[in-house]
N, C-alpha and C. Protein backbone atom coordinates (compact mmCIF):
# COMPACT_ATOMS: atom_id res chain seq x y z
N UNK A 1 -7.68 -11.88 -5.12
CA UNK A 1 -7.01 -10.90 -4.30
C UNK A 1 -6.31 -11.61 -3.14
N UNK A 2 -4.91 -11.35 -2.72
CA UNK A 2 -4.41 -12.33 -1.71
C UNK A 2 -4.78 -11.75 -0.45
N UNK A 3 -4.88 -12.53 0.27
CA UNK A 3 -5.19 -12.21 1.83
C UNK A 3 -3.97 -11.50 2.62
N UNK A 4 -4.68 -10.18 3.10
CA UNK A 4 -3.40 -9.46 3.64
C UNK A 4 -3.54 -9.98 5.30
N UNK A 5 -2.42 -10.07 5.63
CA UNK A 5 -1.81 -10.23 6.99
C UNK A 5 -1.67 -9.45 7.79
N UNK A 6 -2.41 -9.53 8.99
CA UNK A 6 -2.20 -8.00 9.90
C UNK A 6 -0.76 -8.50 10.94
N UNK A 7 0.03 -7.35 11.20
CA UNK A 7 1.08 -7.76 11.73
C UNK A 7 0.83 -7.89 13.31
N UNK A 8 0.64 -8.58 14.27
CA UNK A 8 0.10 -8.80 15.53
C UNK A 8 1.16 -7.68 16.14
N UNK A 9 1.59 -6.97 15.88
CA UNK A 9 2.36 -6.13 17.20
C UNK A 9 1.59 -4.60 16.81
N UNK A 10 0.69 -4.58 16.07
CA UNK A 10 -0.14 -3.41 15.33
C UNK A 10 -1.31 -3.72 16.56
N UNK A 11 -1.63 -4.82 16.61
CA UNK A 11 -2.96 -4.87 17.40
C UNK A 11 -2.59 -4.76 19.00
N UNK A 12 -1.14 -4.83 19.19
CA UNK A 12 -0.64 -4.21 20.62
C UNK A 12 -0.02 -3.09 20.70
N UNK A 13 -0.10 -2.50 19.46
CA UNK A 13 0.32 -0.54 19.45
C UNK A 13 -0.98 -0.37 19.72
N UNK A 14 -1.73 -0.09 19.21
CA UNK A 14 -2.97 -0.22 19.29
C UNK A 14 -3.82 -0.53 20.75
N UNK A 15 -3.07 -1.37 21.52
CA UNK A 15 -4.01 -0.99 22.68
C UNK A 15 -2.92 -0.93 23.81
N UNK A 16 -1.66 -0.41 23.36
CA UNK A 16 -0.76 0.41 24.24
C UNK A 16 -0.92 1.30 24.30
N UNK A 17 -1.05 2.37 23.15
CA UNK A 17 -1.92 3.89 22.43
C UNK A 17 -2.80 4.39 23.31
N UNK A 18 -4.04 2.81 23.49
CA UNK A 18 -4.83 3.57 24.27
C UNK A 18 -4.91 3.40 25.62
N UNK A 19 -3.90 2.33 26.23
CA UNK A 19 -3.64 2.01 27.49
C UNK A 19 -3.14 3.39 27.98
N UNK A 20 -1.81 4.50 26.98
CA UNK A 20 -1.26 5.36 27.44
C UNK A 20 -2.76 6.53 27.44
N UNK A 21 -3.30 6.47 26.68
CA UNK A 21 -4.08 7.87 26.88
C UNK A 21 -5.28 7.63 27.63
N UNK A 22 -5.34 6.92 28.40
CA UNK A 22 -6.21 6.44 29.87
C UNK A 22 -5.40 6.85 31.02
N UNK A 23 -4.42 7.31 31.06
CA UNK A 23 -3.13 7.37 31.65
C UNK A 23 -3.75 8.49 32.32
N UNK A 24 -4.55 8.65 33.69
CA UNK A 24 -4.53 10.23 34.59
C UNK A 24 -3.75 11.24 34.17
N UNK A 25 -4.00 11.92 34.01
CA UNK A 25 -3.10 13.37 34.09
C UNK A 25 -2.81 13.89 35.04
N UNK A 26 -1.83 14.22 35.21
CA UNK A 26 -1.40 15.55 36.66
C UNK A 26 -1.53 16.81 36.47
N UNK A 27 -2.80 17.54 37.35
CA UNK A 27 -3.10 18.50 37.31
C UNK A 27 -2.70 19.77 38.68
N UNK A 28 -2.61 20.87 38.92
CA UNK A 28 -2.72 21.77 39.50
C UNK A 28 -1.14 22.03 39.97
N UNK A 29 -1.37 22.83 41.15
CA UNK A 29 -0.34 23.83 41.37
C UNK A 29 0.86 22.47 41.79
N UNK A 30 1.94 22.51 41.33
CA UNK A 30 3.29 21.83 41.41
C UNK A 30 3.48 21.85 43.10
N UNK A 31 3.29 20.91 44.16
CA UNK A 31 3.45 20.22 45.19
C UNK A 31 1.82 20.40 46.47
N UNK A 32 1.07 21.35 45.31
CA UNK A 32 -0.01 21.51 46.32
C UNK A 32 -1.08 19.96 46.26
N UNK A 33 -2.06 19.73 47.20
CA UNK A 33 -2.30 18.43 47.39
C UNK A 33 -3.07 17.98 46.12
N UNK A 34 -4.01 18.72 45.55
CA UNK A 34 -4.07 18.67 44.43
C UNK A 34 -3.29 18.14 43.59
N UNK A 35 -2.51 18.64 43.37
CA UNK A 35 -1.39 17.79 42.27
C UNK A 35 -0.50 16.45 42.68
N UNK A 36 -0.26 16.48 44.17
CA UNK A 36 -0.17 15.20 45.00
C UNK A 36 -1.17 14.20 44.69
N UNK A 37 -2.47 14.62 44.63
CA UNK A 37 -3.23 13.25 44.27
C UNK A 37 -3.24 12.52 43.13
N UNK A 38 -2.99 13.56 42.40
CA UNK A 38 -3.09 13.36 40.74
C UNK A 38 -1.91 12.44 40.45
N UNK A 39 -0.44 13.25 41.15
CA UNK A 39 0.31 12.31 40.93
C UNK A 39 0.41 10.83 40.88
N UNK A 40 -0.38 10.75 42.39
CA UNK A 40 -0.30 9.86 43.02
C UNK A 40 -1.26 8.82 42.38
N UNK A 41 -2.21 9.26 41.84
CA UNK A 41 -3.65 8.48 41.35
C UNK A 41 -2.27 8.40 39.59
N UNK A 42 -1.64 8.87 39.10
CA UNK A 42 -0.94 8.53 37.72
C UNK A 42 0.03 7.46 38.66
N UNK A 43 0.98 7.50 39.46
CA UNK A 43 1.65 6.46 39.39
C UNK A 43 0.90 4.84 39.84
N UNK A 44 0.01 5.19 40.41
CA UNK A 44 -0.77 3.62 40.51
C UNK A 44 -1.25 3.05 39.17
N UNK A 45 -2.08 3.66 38.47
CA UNK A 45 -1.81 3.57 37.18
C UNK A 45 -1.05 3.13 36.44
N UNK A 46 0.17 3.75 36.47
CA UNK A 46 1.39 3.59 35.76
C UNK A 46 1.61 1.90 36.18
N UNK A 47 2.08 1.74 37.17
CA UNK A 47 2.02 0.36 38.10
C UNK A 47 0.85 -0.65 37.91
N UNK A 48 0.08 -0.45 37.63
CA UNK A 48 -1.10 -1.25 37.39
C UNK A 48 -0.85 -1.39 35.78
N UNK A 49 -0.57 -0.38 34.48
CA UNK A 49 -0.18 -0.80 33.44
C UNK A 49 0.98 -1.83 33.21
N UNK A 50 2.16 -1.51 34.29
CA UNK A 50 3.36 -2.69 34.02
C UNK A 50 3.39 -3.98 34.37
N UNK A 51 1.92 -4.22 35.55
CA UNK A 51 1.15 -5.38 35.93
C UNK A 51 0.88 -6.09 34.62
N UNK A 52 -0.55 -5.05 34.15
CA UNK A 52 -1.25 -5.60 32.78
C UNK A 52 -0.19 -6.42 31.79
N UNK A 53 0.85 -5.16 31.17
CA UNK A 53 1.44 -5.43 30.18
C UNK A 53 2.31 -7.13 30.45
N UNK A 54 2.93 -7.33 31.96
CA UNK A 54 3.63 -8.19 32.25
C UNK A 54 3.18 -9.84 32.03
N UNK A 55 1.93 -9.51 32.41
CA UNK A 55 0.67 -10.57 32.48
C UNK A 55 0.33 -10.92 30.82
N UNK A 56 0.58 -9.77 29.84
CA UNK A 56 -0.25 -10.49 28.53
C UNK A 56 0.09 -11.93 28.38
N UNK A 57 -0.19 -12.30 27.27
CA UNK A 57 -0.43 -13.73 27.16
C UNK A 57 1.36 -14.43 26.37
N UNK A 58 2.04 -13.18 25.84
CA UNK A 58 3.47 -13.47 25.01
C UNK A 58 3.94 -13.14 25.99
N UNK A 59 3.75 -13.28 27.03
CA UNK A 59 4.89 -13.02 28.16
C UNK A 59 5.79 -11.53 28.52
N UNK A 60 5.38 -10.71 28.24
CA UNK A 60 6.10 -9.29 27.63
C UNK A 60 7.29 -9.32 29.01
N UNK A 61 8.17 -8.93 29.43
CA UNK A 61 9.08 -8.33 29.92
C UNK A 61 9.05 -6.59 30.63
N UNK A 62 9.17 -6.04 31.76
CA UNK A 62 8.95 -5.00 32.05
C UNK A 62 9.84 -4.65 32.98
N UNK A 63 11.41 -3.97 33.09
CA UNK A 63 12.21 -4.25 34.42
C UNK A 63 12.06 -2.68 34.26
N UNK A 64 11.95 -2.15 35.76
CA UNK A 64 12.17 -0.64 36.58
C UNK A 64 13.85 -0.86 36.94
N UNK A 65 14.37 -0.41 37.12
CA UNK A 65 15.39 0.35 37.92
C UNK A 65 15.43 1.80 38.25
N UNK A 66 16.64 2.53 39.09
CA UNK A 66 16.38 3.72 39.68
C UNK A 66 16.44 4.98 38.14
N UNK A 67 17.19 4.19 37.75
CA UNK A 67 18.17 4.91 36.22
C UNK A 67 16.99 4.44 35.17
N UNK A 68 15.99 3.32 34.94
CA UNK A 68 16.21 3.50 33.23
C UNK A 68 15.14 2.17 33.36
N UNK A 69 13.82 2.15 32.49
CA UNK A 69 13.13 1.22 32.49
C UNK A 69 12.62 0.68 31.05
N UNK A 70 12.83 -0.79 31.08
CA UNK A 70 12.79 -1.58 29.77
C UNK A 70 11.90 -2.03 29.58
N UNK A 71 11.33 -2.51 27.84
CA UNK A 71 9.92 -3.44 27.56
C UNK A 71 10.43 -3.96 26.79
N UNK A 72 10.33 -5.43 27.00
CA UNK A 72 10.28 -6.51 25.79
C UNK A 72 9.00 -6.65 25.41
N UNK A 73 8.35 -6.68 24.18
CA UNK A 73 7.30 -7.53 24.13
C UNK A 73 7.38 -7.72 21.95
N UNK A 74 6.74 -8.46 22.01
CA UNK A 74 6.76 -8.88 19.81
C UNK A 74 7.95 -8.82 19.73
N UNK A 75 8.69 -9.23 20.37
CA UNK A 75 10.38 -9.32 19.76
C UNK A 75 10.78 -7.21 19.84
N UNK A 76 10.29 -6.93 20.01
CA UNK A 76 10.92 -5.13 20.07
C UNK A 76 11.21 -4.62 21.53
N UNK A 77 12.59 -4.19 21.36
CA UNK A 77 13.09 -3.83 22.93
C UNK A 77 12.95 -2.38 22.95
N UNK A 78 12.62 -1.86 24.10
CA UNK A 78 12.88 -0.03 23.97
C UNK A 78 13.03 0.24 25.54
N UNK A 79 13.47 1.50 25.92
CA UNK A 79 14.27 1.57 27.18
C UNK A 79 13.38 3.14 27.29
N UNK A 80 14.00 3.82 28.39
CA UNK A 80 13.68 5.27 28.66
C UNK A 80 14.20 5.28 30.12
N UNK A 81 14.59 6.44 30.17
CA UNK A 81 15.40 7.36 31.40
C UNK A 81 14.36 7.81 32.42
N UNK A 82 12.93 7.99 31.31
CA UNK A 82 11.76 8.83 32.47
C UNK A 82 10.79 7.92 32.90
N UNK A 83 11.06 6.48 33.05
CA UNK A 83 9.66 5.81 33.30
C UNK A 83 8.76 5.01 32.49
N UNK A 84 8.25 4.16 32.76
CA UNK A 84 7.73 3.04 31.96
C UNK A 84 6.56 4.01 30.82
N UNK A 85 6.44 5.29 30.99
CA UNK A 85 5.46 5.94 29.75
C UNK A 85 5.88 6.38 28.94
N UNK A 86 7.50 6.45 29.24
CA UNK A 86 8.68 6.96 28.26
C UNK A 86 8.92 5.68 27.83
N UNK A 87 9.32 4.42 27.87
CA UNK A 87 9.48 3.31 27.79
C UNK A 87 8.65 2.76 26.97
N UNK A 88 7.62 2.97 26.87
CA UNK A 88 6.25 2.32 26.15
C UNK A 88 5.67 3.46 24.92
N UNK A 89 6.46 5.01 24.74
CA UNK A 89 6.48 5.91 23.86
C UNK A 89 7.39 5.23 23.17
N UNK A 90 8.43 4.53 23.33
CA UNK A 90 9.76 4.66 22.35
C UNK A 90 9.47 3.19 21.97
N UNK A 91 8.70 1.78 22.37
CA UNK A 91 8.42 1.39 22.17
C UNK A 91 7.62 1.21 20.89
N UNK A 92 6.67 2.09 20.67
CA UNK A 92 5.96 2.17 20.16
C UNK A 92 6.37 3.11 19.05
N UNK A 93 7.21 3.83 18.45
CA UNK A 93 8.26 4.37 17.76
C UNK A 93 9.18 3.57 17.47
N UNK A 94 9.61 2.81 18.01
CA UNK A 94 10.20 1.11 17.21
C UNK A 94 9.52 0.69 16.85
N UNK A 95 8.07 -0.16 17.19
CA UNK A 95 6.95 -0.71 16.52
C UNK A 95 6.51 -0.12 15.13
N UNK A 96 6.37 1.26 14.87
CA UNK A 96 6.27 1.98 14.13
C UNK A 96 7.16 1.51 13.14
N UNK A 97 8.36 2.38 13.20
CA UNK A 97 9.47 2.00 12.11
C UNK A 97 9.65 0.65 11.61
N UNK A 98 9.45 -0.44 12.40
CA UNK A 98 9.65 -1.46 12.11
C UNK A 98 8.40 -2.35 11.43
N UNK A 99 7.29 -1.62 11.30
CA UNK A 99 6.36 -1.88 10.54
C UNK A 99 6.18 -1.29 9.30
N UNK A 100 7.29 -0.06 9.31
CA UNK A 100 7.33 0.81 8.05
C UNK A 100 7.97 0.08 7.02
N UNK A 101 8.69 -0.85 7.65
CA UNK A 101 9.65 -1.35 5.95
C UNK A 101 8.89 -2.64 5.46
């Protein structure tokens, strides 16, 4: 039986997946402090993930701007308009497809 090959960007969907669903949620009434914290406790988070991801060991790539934030990492580029969790969704929807063929 030949030895199957796991594709190494599977084992970083895989703990992007669950990097995102560690991700705080924002809860309660839309500007009451409640939902201020939440926010606030998701974007450190968020920031502390583009740390992690920047730091892996392949060097990954992570640029913010005001407009539109990018990830390089396994050779797959993906972008998003809403933020590095949109960025790391579409990511991972390239990873996908590109493991499909």
């Amino acid at each position: 039986m030949a030895d199957l090959v796991r594709d190494p960007t599977e084992d970083r969907a895989l703990w992007l997946r669950q990097q995102l669903e560690s991700l705080p949620t924002v809860s309660g009434n839309y500007g009451s402090e409640e939902w201020r914290a939440a926010w606030n406790k998701r974007r450190h988070a968020t920031e502390a993930l583009a740390d992690h991801i920047r730091q892996l060991p392949d060097k990954p790539t992570v640029r913010e701007a005001h407009d539109k934030t990018t990830i390089r990492m396994c050779g797959i580029s993906s972008s998003s308009t809403t933020g590095l969790v949109g960025a790391c969704q579409n990511w991972l929807r390239a990873q996908s497809t590109r493991s499909a063929r």
